[in-house]
C-alpha atoms as a PDB file:
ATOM      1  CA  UNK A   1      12.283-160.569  93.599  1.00  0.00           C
ATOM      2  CA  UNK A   2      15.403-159.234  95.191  1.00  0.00           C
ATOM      3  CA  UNK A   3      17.178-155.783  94.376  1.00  0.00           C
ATOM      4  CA  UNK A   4      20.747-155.567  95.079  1.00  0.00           C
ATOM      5  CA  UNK A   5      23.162-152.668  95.060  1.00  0.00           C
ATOM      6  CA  UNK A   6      26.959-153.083  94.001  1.00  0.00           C
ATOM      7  CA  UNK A   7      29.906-150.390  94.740  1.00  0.00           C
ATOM      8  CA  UNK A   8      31.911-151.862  91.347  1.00  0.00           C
ATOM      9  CA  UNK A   9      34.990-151.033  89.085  1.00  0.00           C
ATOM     10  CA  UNK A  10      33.347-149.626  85.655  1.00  0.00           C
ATOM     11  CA  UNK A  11      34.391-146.602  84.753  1.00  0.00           C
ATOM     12  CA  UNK A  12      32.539-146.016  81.329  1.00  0.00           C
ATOM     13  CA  UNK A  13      30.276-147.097  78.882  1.00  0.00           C
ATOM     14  CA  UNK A  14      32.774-149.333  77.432  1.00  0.00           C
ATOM     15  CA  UNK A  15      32.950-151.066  80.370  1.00  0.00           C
ATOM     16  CA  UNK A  16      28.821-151.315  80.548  1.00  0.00           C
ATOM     17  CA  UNK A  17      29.641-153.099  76.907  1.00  0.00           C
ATOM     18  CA  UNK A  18      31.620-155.253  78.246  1.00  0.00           C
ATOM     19  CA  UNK A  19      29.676-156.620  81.404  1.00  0.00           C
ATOM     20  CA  UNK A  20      26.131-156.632  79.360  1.00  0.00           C
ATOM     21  CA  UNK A  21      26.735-159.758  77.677  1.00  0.00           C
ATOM     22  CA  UNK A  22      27.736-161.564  81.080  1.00  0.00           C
ATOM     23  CA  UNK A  23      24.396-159.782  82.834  1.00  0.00           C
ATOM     24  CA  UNK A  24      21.613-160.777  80.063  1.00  0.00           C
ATOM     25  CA  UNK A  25      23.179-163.790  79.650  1.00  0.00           C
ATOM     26  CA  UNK A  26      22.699-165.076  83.256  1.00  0.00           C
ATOM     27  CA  UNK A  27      19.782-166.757  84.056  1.00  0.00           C
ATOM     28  CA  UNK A  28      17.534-164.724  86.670  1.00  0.00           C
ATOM     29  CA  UNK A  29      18.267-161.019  86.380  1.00  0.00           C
ATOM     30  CA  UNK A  30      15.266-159.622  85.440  1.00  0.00           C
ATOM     31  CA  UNK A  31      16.301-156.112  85.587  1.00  0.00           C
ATOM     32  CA  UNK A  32      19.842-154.277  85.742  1.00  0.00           C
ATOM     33  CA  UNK A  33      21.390-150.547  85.355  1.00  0.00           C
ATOM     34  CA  UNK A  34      24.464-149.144  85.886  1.00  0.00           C
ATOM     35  CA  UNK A  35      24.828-144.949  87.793  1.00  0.00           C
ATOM     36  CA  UNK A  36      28.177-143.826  85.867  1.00  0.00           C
ATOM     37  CA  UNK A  37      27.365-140.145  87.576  1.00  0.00           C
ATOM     38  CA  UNK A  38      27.692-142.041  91.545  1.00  0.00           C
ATOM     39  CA  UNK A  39      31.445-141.985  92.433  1.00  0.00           C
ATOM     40  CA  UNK A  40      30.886-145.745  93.590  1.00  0.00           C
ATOM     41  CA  UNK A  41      30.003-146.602  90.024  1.00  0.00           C
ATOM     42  CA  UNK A  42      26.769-148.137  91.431  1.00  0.00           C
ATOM     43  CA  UNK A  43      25.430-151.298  89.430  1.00  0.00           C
ATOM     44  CA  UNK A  44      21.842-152.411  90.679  1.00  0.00           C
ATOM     45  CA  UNK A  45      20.286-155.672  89.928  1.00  0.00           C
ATOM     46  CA  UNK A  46      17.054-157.403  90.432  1.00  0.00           C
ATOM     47  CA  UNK A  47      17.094-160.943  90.269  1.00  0.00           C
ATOM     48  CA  UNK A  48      14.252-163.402  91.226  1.00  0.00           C
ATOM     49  CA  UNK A  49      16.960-166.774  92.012  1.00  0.00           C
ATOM     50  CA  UNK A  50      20.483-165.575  92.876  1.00  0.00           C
ATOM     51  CA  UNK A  51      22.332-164.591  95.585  1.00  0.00           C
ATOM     52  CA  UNK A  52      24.728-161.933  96.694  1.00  0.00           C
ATOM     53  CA  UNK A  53      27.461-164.010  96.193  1.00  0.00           C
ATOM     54  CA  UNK A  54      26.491-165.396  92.651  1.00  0.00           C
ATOM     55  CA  UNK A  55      25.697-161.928  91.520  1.00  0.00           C
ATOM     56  CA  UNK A  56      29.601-160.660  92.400  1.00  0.00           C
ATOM     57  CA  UNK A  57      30.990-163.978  90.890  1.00  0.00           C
ATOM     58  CA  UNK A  58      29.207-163.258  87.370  1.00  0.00           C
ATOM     59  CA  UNK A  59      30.237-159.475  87.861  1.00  0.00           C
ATOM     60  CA  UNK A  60      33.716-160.697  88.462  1.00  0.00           C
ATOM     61  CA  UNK A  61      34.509-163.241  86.022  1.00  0.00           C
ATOM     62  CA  UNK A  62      33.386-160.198  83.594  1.00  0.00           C
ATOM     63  CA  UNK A  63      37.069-158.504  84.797  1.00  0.00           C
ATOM     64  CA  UNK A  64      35.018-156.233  87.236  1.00  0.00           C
ATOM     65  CA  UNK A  65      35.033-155.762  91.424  1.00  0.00           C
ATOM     66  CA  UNK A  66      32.260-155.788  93.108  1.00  0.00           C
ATOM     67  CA  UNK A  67      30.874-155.214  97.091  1.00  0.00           C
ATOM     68  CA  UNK A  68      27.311-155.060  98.465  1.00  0.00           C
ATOM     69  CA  UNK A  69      26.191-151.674 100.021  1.00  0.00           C
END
C-alpha cells in the first residue's frame, strides 16, 4: 500500500463534506484524513492501486487543488 501526502485547498469541515463522497467513493483508498490545524491543509491518503496523478485528478474534479509533498 502506498501513503501519499497532499498540500490542498480545504479550508473547513465543509469542505471535508464535500470531498468525502468523491474519496470513499473511489475505488482503492483504503484509508484517508484531512490536518485542518497544518497551514498546508494536509490531506493524506493510502491507497493500494492509484497513482499520484489519479489521486489529484479525483481531488480535483471535487473543486479542490492539490500538490504532492
Amino acid at each position: 500500500m502506498a501513503k501519499y501526502k497532499f498540500k490542498t485547498s480545504l479550508k473547513c469541515n465543509g469542505c471535508i463534506q464535500t470531498i468525502t463522497p468523491f474519496l470513499n467513493g473511489a475505488s482503492g483508498i483504503e484509508h484517508w484524513e484531512v490536518d485542518l490545524t497544518n497551514n498546508d491543509k494536509i490531506l493524506t491518503v493510502e491507497s493500494f492501486n492509484l497513482t499520484e496523478a489519479e489521486l489529484i485528478a479525483i481531488i480535483n474534479k471535487a473543486g479542490y487543488k492539490a500538490e504532492k509533498i
